[in-house]
C-alpha atoms as a PDB file:
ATOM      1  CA  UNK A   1     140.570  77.077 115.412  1.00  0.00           C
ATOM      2  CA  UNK A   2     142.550  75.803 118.403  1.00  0.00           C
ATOM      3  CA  UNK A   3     145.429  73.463 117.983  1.00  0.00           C
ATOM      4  CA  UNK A   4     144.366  70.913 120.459  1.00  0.00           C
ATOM      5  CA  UNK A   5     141.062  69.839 117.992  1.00  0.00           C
ATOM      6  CA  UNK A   6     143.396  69.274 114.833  1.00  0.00           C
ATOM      7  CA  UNK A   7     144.613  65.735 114.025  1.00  0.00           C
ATOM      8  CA  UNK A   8     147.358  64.431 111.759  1.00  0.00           C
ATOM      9  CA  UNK A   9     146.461  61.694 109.528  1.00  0.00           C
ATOM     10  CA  UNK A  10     148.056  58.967 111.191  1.00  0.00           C
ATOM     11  CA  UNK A  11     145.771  59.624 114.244  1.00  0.00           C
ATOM     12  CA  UNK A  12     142.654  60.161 112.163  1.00  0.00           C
ATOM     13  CA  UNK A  13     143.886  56.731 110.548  1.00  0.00           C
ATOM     14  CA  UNK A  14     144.365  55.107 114.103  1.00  0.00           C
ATOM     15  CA  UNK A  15     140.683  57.423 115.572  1.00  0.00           C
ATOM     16  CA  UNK A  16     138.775  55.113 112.391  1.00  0.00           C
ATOM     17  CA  UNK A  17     140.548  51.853 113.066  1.00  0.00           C
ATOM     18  CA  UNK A  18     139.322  52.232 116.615  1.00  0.00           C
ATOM     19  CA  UNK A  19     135.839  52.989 116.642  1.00  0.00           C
ATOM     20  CA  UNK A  20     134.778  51.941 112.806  1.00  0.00           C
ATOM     21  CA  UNK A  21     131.209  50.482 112.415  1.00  0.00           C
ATOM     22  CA  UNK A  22     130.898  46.496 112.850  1.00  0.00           C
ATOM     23  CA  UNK A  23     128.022  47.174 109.963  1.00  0.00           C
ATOM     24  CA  UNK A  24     124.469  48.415 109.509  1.00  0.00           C
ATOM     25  CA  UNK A  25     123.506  46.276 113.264  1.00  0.00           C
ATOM     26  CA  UNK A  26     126.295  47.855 115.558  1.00  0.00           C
ATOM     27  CA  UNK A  27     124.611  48.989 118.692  1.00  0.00           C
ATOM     28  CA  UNK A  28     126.444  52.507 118.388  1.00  0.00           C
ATOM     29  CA  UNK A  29     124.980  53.192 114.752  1.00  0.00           C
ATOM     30  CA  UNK A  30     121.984  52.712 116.179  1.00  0.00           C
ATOM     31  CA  UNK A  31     122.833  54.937 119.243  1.00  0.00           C
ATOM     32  CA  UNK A  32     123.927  57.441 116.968  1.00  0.00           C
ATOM     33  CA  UNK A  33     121.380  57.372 114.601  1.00  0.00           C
ATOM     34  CA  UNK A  34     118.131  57.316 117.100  1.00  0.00           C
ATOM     35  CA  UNK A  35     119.639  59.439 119.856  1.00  0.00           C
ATOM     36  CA  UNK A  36     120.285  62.607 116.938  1.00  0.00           C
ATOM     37  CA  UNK A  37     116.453  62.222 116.571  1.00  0.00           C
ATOM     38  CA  UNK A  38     115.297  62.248 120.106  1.00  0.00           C
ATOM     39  CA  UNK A  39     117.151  64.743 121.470  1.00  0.00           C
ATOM     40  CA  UNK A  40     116.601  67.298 118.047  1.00  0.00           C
ATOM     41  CA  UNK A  41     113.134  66.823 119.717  1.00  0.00           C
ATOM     42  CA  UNK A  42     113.940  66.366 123.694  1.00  0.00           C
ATOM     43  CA  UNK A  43     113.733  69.384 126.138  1.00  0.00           C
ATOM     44  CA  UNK A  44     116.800  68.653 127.433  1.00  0.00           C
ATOM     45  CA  UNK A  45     120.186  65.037 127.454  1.00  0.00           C
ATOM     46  CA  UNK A  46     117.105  63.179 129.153  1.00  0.00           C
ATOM     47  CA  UNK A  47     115.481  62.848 125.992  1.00  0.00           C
ATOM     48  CA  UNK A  48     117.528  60.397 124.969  1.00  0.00           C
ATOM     49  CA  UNK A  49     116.358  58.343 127.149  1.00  0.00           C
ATOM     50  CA  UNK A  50     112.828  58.042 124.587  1.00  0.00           C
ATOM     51  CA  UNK A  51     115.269  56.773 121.883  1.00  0.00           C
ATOM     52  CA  UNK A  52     113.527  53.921 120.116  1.00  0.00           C
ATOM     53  CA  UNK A  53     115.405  50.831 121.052  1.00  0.00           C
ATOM     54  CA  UNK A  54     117.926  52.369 123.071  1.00  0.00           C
ATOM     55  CA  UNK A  55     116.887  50.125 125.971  1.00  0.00           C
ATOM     56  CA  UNK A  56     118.231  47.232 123.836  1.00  0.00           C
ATOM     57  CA  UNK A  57     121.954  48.338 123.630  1.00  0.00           C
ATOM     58  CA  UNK A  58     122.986  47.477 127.164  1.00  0.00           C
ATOM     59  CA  UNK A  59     123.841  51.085 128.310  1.00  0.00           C
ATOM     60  CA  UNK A  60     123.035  52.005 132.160  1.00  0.00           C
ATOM     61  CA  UNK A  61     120.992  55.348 132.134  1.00  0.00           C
ATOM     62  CA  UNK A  62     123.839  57.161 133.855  1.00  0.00           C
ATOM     63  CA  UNK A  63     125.993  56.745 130.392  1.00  0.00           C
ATOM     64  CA  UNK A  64     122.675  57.336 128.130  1.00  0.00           C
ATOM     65  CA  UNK A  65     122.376  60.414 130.282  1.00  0.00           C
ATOM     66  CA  UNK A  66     125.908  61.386 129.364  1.00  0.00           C
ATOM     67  CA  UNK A  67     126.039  60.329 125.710  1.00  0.00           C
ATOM     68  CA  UNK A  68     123.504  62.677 125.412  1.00  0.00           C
ATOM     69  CA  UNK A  69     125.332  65.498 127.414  1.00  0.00           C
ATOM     70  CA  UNK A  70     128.036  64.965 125.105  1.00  0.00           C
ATOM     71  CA  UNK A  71     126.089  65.541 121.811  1.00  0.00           C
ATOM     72  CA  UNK A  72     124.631  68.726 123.520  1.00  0.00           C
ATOM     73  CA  UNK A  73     127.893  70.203 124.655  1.00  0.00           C
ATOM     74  CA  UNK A  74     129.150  69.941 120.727  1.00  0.00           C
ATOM     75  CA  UNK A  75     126.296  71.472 118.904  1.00  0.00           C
ATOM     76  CA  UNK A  76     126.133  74.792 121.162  1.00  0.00           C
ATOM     77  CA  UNK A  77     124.928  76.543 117.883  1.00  0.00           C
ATOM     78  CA  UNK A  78     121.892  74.002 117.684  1.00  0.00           C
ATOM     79  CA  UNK A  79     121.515  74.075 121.670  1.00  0.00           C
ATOM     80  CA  UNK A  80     121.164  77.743 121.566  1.00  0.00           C
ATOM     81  CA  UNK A  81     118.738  78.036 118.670  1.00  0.00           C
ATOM     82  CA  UNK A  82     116.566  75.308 120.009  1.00  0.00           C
ATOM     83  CA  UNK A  83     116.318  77.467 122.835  1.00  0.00           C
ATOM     84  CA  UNK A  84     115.700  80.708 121.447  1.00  0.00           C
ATOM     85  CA  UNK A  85     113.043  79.494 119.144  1.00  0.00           C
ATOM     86  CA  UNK A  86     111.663  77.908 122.189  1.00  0.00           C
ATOM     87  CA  UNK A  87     111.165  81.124 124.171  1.00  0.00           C
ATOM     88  CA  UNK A  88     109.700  82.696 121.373  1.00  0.00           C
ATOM     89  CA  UNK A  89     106.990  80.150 120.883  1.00  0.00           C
ATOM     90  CA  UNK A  90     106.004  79.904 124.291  1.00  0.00           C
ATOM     91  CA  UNK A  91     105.842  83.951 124.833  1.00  0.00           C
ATOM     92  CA  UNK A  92     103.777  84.154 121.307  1.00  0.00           C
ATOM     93  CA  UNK A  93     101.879  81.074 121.406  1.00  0.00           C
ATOM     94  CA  UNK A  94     102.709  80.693 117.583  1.00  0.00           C
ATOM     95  CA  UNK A  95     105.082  78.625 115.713  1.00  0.00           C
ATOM     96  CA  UNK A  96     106.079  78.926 111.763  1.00  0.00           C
ATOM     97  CA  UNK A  97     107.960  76.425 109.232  1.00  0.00           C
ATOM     98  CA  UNK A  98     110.535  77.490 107.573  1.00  0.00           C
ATOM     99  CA  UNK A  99     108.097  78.564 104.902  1.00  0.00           C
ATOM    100  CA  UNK A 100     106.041  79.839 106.906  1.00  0.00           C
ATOM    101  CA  UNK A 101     103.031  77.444 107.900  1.00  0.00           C
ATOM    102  CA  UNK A 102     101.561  78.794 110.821  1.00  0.00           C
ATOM    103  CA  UNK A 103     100.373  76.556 113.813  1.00  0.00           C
ATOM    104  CA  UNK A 104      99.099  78.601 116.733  1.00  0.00           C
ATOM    105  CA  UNK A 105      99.939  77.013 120.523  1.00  0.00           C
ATOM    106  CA  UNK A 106      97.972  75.811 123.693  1.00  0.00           C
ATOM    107  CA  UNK A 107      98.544  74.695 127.004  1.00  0.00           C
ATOM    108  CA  UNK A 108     101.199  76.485 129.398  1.00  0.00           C
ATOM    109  CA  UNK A 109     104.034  77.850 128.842  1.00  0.00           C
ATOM    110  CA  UNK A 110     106.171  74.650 128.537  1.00  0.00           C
ATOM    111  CA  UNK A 111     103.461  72.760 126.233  1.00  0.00           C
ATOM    112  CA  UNK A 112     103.993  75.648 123.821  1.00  0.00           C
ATOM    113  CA  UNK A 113     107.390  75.856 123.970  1.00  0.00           C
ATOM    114  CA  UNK A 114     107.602  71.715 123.351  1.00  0.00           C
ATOM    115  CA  UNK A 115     104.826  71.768 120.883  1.00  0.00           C
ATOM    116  CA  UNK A 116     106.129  74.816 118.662  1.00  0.00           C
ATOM    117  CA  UNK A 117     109.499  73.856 118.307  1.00  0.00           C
ATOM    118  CA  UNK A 118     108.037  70.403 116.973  1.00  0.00           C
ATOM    119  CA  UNK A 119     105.968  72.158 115.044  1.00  0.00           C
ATOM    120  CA  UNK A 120     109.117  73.920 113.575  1.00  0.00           C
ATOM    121  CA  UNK A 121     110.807  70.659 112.173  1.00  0.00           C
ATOM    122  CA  UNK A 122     107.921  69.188 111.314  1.00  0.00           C
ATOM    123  CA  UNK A 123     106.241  71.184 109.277  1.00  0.00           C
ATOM    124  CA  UNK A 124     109.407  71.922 107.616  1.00  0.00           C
ATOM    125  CA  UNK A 125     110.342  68.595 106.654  1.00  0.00           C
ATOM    126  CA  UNK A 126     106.666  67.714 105.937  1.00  0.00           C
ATOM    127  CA  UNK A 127     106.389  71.500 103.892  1.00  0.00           C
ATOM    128  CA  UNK A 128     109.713  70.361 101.947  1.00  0.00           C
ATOM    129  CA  UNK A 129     108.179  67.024 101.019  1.00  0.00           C
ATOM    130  CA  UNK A 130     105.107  68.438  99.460  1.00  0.00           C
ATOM    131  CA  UNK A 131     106.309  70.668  97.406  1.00  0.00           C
ATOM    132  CA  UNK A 132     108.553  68.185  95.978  1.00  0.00           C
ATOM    133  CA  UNK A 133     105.778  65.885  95.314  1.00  0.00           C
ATOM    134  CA  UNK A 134     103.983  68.648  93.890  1.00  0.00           C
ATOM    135  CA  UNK A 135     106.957  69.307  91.462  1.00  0.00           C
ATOM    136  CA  UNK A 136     107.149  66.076  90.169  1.00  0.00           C
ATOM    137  CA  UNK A 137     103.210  66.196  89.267  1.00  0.00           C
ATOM    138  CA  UNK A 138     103.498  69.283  88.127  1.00  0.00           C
ATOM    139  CA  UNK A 139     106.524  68.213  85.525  1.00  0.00           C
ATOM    140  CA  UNK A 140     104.934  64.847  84.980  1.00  0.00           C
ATOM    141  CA  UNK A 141     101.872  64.802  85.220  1.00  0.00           C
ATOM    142  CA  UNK A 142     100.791  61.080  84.553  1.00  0.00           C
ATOM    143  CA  UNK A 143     102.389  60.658  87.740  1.00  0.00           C
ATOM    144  CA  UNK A 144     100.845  59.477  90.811  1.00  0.00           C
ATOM    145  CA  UNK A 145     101.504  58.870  94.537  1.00  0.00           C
ATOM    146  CA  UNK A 146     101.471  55.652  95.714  1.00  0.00           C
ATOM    147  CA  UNK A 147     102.951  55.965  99.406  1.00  0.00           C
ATOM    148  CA  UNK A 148     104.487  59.106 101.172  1.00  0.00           C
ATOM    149  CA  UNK A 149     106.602  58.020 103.878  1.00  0.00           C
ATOM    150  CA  UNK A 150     108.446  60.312 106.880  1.00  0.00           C
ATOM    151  CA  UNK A 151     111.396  60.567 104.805  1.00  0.00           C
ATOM    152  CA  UNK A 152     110.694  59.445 100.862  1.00  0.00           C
ATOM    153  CA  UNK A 153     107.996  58.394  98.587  1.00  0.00           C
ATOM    154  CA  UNK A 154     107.306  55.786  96.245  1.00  0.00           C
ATOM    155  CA  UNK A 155     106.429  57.424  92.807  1.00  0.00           C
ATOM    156  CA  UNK A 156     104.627  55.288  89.991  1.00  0.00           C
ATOM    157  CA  UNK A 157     105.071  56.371  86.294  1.00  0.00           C
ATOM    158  CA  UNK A 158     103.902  54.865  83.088  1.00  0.00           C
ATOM    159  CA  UNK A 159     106.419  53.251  81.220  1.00  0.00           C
ATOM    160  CA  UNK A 160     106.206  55.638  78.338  1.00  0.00           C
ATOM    161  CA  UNK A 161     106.780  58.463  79.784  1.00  0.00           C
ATOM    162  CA  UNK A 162     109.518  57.554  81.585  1.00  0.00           C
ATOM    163  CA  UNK A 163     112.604  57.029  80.166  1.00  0.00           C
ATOM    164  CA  UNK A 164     116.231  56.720  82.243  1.00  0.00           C
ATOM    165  CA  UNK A 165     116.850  60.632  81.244  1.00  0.00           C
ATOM    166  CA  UNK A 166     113.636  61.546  83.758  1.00  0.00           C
ATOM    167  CA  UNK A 167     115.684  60.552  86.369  1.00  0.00           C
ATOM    168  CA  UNK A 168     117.938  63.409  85.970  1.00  0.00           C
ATOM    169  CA  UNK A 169     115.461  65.775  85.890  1.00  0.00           C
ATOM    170  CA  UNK A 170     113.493  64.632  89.010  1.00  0.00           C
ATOM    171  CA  UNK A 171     117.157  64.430  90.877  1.00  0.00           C
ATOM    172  CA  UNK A 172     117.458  68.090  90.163  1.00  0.00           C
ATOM    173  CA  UNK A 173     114.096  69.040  91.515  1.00  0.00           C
ATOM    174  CA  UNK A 174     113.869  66.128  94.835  1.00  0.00           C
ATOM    175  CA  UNK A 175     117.761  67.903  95.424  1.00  0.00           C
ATOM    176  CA  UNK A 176     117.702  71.085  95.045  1.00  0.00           C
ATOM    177  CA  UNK A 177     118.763  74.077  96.958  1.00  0.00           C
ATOM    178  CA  UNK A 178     116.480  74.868  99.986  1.00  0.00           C
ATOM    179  CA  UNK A 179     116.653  78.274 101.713  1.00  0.00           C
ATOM    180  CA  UNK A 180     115.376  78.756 104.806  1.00  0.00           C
ATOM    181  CA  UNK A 181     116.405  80.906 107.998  1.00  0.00           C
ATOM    182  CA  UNK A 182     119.449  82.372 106.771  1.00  0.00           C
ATOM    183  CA  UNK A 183     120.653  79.364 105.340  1.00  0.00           C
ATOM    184  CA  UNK A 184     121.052  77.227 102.317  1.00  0.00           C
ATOM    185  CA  UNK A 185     121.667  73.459 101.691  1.00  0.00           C
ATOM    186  CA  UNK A 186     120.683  70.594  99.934  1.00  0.00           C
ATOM    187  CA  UNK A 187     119.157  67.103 100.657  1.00  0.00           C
ATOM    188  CA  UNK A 188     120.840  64.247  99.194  1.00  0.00           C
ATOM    189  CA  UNK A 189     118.648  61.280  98.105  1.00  0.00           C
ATOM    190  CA  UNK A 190     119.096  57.753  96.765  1.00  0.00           C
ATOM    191  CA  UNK A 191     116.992  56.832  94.184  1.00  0.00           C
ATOM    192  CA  UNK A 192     115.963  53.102  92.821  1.00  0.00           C
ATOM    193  CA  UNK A 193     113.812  52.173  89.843  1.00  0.00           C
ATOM    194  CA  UNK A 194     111.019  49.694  90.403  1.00  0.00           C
ATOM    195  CA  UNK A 195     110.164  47.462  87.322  1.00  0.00           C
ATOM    196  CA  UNK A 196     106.836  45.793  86.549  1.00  0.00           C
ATOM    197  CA  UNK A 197     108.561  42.704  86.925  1.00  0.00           C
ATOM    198  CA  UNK A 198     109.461  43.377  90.735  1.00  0.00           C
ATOM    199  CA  UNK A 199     113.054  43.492  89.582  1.00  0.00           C
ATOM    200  CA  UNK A 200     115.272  46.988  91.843  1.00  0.00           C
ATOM    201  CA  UNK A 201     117.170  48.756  90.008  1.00  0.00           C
ATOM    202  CA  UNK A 202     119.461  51.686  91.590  1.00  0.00           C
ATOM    203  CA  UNK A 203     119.867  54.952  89.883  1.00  0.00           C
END
């Protein structure tokens, strides 16, 4: 670890004072936020120019283009297995979650490489999903789907069979431990309870 990247608390202090969040609608949240997701996707810092919104946050394309530099130039770990996964869809013309769906790859060499590292997230994320869904019908089985959405669900239970306690036990399953190309984490959720009477209740 180099010195010159290390900060004393005072100047963390003074770092969060200086650039906190002006809530949920500042324009840089939102920069944040949508620019992570287009250029996880994006060949290259131009993709963040296909942001949603980020037309609407008053930034010339030059600093867009430059923003997205940045975020680049500190994820060189990311950066370089983008790319590798990329050469290896394009030369094979296949593309695997991380469980292992297959989707096999058309076009040239740079549709494959775009469309199988898509594929690679994708499918992951949408693999993940499904098997927690099929968890939680599989533990509960009066359960039933009523909307699956990029990032969540919306679960409906009958009243009797679920007590408080089953949140607990679909936390453990929803959160658990994923393990997937050499690596191991876990996916945080928030949870709400949605009564019969419309009343939210958060969990």
């Amino acid at each position: 670890v180099q010195t010159k990247h290390l900060h004393t608390a005072p100047e963390v202090g003074a770092w969060r004072e200086r650039y906190k969040w002006g809530g949920g609608d500042d324009a840089r949240r939102h920069l944040a936020k949508t620019a992570r997701y287009a250029l996880l996707y994006s060949e290259d810092h131009r993709g963040i120019l296909n942001a949603k919104g980020v037309e609407k946050l008053g930034y010339s394309r030059p600093q867009l283009e430059e923003f997205g530099r940045a975020y680049l130039r500190a994820k060189p770990l990311f950066v370089a297995a983008k790319t590798a996964a990329q050469v290896e869809c394009g030369r094979t013309g296949m593309a695997r979650s991380g469980f292992g769906r297959l989707r096999r790859l058309h076009g040239d060499l740079r549709a494959r490489s775009k469309e199988g590292w898509s594929h690679i997230i994708s499918a992951t994320v949408s693999d993940m999903m499904n098997l927690t869904l099929i968890g939680i019908q599989a533990n509960i089985p009066e359960s039933w789907l009523v909307v699956n959405r990029h990032d969540g669900a919306e679960i409906g239970f009958p009243e009797s069979v679920f007590p408080r306690t089953s949140v607990t036990s679909l936390r453990a399953l929803a959160e658990r431990q994923w393990q997937f190309w050499g690596h191991s984490f876990t996916c945080p959720a928030t949870w709400a309870l949605v009564r019969p009477d419309g009343s939210v209740e958060k969990v």
